[in-house]
PDB file of N, CA and C in Angstrom:
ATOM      1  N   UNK A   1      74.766  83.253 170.360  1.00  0.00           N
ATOM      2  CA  UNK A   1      73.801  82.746 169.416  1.00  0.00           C
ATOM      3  C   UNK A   1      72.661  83.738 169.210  1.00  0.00           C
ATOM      4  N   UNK A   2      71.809  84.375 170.097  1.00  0.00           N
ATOM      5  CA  UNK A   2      71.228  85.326 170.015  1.00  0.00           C
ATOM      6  C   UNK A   2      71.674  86.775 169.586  1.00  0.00           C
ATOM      7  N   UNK A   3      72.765  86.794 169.207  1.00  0.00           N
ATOM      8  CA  UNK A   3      73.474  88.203 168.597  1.00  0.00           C
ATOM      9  C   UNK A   3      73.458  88.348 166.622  1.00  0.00           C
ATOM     10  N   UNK A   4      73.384  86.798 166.350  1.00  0.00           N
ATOM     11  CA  UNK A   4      72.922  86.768 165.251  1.00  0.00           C
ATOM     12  C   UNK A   4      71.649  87.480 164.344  1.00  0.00           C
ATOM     13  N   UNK A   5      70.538  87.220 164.996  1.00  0.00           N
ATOM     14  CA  UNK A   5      69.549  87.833 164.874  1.00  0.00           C
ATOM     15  C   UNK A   5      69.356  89.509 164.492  1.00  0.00           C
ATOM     16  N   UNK A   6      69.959  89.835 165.847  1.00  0.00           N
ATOM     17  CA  UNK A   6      70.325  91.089 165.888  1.00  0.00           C
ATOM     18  C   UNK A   6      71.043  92.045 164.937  1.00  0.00           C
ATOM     19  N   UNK A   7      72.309  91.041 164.451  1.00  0.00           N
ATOM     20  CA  UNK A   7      72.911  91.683 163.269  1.00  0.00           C
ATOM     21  C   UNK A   7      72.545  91.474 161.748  1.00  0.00           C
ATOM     22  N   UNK A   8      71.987  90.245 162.025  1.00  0.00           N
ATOM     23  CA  UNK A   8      70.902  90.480 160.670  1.00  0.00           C
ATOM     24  C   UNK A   8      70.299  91.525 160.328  1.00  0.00           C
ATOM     25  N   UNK A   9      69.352  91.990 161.348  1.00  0.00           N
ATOM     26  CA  UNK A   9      68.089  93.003 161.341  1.00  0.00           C
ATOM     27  C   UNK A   9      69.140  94.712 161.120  1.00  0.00           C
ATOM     28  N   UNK A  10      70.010  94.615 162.012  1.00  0.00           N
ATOM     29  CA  UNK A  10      70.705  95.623 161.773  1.00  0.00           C
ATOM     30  C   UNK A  10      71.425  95.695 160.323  1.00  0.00           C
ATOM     31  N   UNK A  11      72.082  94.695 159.324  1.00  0.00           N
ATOM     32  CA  UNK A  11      72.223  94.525 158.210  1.00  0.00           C
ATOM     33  C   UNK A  11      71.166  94.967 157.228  1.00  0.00           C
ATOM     34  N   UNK A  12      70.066  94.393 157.641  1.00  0.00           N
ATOM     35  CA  UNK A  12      68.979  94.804 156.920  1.00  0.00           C
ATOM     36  C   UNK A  12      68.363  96.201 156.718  1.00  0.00           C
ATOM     37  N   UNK A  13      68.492  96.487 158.029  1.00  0.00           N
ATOM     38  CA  UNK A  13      68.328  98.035 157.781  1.00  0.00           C
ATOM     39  C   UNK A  13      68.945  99.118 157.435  1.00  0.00           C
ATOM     40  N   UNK A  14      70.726  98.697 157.443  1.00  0.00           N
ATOM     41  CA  UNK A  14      71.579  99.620 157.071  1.00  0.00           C
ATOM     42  C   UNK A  14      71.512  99.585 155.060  1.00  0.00           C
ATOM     43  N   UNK A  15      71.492  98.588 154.857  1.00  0.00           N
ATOM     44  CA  UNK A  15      71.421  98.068 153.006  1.00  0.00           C
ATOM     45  C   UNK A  15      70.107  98.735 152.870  1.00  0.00           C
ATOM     46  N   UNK A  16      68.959  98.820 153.134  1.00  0.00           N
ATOM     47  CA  UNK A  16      67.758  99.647 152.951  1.00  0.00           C
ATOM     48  C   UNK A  16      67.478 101.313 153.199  1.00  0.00           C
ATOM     49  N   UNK A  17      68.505 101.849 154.045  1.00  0.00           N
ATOM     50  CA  UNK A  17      68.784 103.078 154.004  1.00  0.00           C
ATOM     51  C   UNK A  17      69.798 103.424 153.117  1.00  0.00           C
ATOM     52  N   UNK A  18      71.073 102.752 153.080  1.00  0.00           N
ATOM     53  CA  UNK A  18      71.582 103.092 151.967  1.00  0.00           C
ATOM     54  C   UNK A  18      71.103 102.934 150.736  1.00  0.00           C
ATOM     55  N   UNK A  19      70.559 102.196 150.050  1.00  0.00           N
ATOM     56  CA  UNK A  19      69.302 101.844 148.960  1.00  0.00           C
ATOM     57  C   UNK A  19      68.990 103.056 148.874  1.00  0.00           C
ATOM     58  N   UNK A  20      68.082 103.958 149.258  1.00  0.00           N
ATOM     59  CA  UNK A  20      67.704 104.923 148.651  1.00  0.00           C
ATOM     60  C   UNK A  20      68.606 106.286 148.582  1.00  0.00           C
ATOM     61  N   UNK A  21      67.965 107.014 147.669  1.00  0.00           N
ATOM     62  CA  UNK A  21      68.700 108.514 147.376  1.00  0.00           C
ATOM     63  C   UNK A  21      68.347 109.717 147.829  1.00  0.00           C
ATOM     64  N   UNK A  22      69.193 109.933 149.418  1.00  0.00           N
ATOM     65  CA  UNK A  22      68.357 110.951 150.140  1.00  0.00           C
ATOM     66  C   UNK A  22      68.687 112.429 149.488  1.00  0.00           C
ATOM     67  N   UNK A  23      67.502 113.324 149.263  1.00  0.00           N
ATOM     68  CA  UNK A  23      67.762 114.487 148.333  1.00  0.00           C
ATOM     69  C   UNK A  23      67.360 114.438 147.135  1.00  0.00           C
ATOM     70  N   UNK A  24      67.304 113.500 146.411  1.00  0.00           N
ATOM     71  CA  UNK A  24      67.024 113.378 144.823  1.00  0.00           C
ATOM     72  C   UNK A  24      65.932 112.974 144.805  1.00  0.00           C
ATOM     73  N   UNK A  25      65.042 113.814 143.986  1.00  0.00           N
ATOM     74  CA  UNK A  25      63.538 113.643 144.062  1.00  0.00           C
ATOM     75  C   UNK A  25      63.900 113.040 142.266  1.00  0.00           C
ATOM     76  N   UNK A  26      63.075 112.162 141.912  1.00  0.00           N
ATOM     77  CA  UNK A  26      63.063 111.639 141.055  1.00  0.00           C
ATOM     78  C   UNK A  26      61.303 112.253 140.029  1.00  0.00           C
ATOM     79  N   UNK A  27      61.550 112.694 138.412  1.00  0.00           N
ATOM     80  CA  UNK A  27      60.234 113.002 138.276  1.00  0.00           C
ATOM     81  C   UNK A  27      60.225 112.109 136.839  1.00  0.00           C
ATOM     82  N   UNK A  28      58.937 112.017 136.685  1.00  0.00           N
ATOM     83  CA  UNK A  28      58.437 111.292 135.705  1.00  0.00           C
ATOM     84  C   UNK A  28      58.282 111.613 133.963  1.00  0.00           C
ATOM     85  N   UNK A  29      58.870 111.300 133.078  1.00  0.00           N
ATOM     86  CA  UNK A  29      59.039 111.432 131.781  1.00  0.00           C
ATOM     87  C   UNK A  29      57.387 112.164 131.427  1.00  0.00           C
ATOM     88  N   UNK A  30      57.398 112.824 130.593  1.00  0.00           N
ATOM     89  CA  UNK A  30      56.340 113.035 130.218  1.00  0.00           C
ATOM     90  C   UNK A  30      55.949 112.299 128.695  1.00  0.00           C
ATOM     91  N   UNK A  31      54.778 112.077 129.010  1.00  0.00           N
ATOM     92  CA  UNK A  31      54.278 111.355 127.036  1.00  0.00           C
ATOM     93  C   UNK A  31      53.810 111.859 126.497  1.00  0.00           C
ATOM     94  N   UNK A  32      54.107 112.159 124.810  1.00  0.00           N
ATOM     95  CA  UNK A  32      53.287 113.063 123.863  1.00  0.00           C
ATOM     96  C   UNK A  32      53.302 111.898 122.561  1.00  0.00           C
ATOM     97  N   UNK A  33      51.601 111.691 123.188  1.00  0.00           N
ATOM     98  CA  UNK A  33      51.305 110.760 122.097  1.00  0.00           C
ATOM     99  C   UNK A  33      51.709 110.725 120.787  1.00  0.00           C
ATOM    100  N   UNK A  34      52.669 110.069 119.939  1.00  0.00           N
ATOM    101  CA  UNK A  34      52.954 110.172 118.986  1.00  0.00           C
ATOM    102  C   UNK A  34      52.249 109.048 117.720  1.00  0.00           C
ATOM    103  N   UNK A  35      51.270 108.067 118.539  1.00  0.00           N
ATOM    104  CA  UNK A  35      51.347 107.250 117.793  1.00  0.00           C
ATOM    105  C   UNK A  35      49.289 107.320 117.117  1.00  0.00           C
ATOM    106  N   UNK A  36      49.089 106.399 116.736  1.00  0.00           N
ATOM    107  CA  UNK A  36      47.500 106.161 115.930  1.00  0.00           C
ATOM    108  C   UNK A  36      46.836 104.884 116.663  1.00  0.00           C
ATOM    109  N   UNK A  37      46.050 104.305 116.144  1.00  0.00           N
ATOM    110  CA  UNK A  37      45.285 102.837 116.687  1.00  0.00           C
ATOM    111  C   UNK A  37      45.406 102.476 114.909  1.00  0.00           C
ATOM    112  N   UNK A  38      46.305 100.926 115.006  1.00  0.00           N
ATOM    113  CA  UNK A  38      46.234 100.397 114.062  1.00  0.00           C
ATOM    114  C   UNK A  38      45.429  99.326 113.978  1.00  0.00           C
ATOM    115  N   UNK A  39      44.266  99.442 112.880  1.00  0.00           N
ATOM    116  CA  UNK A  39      43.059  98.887 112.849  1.00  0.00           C
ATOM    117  C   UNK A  39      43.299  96.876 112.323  1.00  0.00           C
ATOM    118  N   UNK A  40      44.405  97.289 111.424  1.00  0.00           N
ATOM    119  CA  UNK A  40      44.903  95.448 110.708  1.00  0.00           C
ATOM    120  C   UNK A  40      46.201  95.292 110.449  1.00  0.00           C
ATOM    121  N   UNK A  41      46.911  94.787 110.370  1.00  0.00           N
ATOM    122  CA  UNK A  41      48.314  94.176 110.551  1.00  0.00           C
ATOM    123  C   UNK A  41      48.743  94.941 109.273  1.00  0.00           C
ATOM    124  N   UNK A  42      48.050  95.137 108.449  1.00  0.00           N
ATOM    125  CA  UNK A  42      48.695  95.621 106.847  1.00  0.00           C
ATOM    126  C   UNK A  42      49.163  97.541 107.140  1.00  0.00           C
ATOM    127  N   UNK A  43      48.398  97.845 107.777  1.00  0.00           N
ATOM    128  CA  UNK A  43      48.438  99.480 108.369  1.00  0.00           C
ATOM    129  C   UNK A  43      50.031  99.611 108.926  1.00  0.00           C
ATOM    130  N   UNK A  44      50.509  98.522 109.681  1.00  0.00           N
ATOM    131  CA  UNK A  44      51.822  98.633 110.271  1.00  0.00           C
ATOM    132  C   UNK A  44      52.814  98.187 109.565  1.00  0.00           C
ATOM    133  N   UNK A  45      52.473  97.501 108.644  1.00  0.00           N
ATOM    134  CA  UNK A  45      53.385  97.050 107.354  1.00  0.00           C
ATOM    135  C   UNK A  45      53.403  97.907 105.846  1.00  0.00           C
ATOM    136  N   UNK A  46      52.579  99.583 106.205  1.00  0.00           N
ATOM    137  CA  UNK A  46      52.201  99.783 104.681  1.00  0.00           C
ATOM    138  C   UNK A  46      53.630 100.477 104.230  1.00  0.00           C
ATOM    139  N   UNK A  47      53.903 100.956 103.043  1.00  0.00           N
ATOM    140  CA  UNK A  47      54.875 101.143 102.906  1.00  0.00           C
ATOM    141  C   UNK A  47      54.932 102.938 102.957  1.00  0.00           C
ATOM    142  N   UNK A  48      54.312 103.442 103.485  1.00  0.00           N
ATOM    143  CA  UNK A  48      54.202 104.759 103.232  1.00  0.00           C
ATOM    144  C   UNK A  48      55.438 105.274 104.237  1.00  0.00           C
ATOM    145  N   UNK A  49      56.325 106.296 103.666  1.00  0.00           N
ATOM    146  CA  UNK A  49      56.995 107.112 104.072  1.00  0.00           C
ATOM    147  C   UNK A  49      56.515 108.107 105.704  1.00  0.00           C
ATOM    148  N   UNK A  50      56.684 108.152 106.449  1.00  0.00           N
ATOM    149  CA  UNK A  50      56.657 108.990 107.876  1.00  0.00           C
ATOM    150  C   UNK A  50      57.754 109.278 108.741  1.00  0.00           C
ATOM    151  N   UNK A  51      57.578 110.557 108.662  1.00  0.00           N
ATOM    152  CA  UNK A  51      59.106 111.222 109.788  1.00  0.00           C
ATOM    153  C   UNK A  51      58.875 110.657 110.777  1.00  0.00           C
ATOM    154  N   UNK A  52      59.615 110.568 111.690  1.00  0.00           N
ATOM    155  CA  UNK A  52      59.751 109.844 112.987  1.00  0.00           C
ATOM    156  C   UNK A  52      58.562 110.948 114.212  1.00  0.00           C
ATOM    157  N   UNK A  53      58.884 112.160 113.370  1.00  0.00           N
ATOM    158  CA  UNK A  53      57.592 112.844 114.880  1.00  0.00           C
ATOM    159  C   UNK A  53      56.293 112.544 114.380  1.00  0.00           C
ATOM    160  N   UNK A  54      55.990 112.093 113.226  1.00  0.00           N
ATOM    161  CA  UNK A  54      54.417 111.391 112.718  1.00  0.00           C
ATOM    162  C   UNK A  54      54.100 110.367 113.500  1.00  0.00           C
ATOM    163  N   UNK A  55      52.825 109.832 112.784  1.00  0.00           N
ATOM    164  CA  UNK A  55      52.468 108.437 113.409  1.00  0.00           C
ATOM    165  C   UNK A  55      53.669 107.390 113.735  1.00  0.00           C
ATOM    166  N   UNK A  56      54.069 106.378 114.300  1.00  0.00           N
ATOM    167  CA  UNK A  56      54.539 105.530 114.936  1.00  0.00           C
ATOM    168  C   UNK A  56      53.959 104.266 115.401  1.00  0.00           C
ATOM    169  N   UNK A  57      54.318 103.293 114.527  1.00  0.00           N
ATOM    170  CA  UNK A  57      53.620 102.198 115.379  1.00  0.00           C
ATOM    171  C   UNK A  57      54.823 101.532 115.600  1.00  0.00           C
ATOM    172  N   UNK A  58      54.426 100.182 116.219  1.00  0.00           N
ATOM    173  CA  UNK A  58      55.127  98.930 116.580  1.00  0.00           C
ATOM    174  C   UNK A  58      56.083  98.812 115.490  1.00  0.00           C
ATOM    175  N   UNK A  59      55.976  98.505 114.569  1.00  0.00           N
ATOM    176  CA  UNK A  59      56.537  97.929 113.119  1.00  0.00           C
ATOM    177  C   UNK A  59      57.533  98.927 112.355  1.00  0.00           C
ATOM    178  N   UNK A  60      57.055 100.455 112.856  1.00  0.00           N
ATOM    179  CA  UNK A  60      58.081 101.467 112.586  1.00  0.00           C
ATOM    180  C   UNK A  60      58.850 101.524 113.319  1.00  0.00           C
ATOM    181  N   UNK A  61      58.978 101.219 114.913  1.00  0.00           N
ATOM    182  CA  UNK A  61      59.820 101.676 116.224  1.00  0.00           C
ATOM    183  C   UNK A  61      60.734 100.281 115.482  1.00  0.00           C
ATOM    184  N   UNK A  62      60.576  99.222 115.304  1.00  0.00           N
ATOM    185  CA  UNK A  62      61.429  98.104 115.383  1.00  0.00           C
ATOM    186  C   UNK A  62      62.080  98.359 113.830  1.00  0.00           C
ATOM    187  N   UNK A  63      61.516  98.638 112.760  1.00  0.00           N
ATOM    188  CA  UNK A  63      62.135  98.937 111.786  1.00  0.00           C
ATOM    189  C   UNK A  63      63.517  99.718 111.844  1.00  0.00           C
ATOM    190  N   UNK A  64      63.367 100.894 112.680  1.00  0.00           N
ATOM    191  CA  UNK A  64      64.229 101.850 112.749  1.00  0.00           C
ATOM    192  C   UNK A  64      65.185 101.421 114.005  1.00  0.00           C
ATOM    193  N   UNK A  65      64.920 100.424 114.268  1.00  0.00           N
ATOM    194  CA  UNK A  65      66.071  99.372 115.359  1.00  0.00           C
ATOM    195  C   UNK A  65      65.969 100.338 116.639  1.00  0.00           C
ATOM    196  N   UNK A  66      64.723 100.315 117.348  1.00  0.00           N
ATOM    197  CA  UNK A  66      64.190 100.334 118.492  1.00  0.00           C
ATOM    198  C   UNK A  66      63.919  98.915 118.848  1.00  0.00           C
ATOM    199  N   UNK A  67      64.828  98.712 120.561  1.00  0.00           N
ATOM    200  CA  UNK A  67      64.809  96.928 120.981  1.00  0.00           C
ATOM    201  C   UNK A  67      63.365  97.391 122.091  1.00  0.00           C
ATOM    202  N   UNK A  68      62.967  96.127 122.330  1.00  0.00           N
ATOM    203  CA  UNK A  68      61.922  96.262 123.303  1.00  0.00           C
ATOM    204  C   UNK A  68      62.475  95.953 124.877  1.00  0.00           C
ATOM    205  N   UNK A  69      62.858  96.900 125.368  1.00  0.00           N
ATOM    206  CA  UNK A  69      63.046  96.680 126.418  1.00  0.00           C
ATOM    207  C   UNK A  69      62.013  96.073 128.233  1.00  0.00           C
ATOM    208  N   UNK A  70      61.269  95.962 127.858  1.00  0.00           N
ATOM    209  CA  UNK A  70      60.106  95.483 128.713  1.00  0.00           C
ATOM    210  C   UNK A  70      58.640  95.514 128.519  1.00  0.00           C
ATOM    211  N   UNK A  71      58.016  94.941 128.979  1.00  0.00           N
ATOM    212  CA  UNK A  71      56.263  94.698 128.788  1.00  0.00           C
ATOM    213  C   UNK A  71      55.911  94.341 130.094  1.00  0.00           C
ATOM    214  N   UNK A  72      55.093  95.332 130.573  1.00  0.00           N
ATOM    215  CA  UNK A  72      54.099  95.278 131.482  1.00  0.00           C
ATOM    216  C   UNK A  72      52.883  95.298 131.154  1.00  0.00           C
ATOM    217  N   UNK A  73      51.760  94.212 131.790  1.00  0.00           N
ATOM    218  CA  UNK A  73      50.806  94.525 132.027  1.00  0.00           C
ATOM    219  C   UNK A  73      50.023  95.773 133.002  1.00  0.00           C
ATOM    220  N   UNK A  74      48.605  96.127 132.063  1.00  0.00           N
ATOM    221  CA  UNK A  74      48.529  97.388 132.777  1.00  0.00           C
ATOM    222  C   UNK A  74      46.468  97.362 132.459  1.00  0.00           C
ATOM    223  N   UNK A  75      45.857  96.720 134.028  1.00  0.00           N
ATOM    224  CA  UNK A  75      44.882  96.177 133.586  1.00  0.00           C
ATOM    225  C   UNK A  75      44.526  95.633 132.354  1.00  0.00           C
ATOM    226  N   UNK A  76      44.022  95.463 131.496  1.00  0.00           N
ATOM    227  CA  UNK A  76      43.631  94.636 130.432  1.00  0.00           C
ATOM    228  C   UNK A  76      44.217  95.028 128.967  1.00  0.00           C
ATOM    229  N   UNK A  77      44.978  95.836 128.949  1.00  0.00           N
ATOM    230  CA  UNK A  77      46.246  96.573 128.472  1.00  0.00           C
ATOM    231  C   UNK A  77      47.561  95.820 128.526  1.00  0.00           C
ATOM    232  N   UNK A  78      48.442  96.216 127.615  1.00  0.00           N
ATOM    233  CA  UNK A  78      49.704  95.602 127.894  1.00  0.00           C
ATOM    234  C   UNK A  78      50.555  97.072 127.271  1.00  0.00           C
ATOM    235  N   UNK A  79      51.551  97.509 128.113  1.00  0.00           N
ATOM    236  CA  UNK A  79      52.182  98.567 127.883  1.00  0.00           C
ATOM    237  C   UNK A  79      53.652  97.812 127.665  1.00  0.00           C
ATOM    238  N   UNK A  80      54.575  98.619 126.397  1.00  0.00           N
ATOM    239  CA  UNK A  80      55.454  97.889 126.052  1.00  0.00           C
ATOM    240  C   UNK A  80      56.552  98.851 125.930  1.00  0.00           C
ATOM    241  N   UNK A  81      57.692  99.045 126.551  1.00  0.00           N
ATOM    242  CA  UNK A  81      58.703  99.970 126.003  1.00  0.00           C
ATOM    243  C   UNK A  81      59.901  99.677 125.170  1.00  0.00           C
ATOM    244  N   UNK A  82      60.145 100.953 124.470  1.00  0.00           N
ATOM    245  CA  UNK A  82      61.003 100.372 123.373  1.00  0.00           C
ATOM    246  C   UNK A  82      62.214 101.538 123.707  1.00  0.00           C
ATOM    247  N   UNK A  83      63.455 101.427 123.244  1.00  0.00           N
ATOM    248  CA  UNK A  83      64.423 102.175 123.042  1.00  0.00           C
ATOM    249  C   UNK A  83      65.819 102.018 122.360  1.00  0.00           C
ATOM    250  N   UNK A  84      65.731 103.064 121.745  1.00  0.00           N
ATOM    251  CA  UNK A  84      67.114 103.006 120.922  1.00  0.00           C
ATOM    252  C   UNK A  84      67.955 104.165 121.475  1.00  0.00           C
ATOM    253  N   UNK A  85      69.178 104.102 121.755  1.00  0.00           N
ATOM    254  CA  UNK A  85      69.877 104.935 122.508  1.00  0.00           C
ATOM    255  C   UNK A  85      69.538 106.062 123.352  1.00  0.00           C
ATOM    256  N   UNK A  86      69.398 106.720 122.809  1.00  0.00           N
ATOM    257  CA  UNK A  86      68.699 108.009 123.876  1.00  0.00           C
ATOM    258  C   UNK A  86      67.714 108.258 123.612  1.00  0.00           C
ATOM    259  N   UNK A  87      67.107 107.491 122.686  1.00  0.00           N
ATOM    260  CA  UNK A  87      65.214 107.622 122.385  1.00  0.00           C
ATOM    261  C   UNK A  87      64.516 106.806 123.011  1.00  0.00           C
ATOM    262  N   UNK A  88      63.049 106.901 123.689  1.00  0.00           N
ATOM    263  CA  UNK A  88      62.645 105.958 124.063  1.00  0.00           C
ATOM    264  C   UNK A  88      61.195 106.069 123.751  1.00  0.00           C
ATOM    265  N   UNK A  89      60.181 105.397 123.855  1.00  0.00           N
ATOM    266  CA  UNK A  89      58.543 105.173 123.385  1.00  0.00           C
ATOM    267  C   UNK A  89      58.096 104.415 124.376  1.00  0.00           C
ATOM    268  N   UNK A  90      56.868 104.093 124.224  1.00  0.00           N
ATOM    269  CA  UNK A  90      55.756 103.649 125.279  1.00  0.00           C
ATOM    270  C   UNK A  90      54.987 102.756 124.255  1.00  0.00           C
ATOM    271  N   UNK A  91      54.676 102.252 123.889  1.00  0.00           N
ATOM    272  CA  UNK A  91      53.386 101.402 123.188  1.00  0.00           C
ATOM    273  C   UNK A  91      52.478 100.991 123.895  1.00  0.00           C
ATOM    274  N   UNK A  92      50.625 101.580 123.897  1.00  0.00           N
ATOM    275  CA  UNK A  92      49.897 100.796 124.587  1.00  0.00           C
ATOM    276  C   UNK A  92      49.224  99.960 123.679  1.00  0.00           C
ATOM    277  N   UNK A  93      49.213  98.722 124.082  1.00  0.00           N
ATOM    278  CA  UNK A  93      48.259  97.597 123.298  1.00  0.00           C
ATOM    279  C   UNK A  93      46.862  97.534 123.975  1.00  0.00           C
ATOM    280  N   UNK A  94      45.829  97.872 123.442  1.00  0.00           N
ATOM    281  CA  UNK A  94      44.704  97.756 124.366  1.00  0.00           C
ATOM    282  C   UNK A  94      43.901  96.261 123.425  1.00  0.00           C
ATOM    283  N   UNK A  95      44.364  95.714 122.348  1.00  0.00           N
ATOM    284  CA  UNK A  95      44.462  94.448 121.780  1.00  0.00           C
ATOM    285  C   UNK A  95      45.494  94.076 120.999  1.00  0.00           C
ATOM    286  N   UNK A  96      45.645  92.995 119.962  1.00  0.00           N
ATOM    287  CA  UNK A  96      46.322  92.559 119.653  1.00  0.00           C
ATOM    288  C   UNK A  96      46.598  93.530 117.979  1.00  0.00           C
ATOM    289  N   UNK A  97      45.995  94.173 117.663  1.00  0.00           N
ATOM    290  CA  UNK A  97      46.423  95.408 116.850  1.00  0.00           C
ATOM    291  C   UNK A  97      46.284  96.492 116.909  1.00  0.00           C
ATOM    292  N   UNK A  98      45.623  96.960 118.131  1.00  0.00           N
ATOM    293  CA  UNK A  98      45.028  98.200 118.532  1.00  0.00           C
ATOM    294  C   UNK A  98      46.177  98.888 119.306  1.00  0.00           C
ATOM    295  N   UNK A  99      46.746  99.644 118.842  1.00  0.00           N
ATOM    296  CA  UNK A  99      48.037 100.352 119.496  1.00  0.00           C
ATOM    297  C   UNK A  99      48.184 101.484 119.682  1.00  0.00           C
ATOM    298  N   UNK A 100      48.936 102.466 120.634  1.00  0.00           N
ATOM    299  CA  UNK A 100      48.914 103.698 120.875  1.00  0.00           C
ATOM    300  C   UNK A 100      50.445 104.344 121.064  1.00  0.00           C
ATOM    301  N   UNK A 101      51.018 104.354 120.058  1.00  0.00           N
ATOM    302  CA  UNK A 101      52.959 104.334 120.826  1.00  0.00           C
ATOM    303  C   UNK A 101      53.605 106.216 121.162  1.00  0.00           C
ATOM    304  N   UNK A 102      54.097 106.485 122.045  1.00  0.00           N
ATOM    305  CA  UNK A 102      54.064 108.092 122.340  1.00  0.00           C
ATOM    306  C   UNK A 102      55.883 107.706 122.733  1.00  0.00           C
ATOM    307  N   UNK A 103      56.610 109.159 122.377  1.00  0.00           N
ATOM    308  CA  UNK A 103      57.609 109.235 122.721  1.00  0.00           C
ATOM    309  C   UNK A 103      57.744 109.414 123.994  1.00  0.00           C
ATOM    310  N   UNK A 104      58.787 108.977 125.286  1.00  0.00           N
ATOM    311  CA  UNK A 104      58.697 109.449 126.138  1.00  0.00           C
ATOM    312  C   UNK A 104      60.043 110.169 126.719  1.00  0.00           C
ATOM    313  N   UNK A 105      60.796 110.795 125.745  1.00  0.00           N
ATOM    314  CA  UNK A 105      61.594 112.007 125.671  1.00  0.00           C
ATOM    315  C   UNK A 105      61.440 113.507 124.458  1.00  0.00           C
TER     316      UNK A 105
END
């Protein structure tokens, strides 16, 4: 009965060493702001023409069928990522139209 314990803890620690990737240093995407601060809802809806390395907001990433793949909060911020196949973006919301979206490939 007391051997249980034991092989738990030993379970536990073998699944947690294997878990990680010894050797592979993992590094972080870099961001090049691509996007503006959109001041009113009509700015992200205007109809003006922009290449994809121009401004970028919310309303262009989803137009061009970028899905949102997650939203984190990020102090009083909400950071939102988007991606379409091998593209991906960042959106920071620092309000509810105030946006900042950067490629992050």
């Amino acid at each position: 009965m007391q051997l249980w314990p034991v092989i738990v803890a030993v379970l536990l620690v073998a699944s947690g060493a294997s878990a990680q990737q010894v050797g592979k240093t993992q590094t972080l995407p870099s961001i090049s702001v691509q996007g503006s601060n959109a001041k009113s809802s009509n700015v992200a809806k205007s109809g003006n023409t922009a290449s994809q390395s121009a401004v970028s907001t919310m309303a262009d990433l989803v137009s061009r069928g970028y899905e949102i793949k997650a939203a984190v909060p990020n102090g009083g911020k909400f950071v939102v990522f988007m991606q379409k196949d091998q593209s991906a973006y960042a959106c920071e919301f620092s309000s509810l139209t105030d946006t900042r979206c950067g490629s992050l490939n």
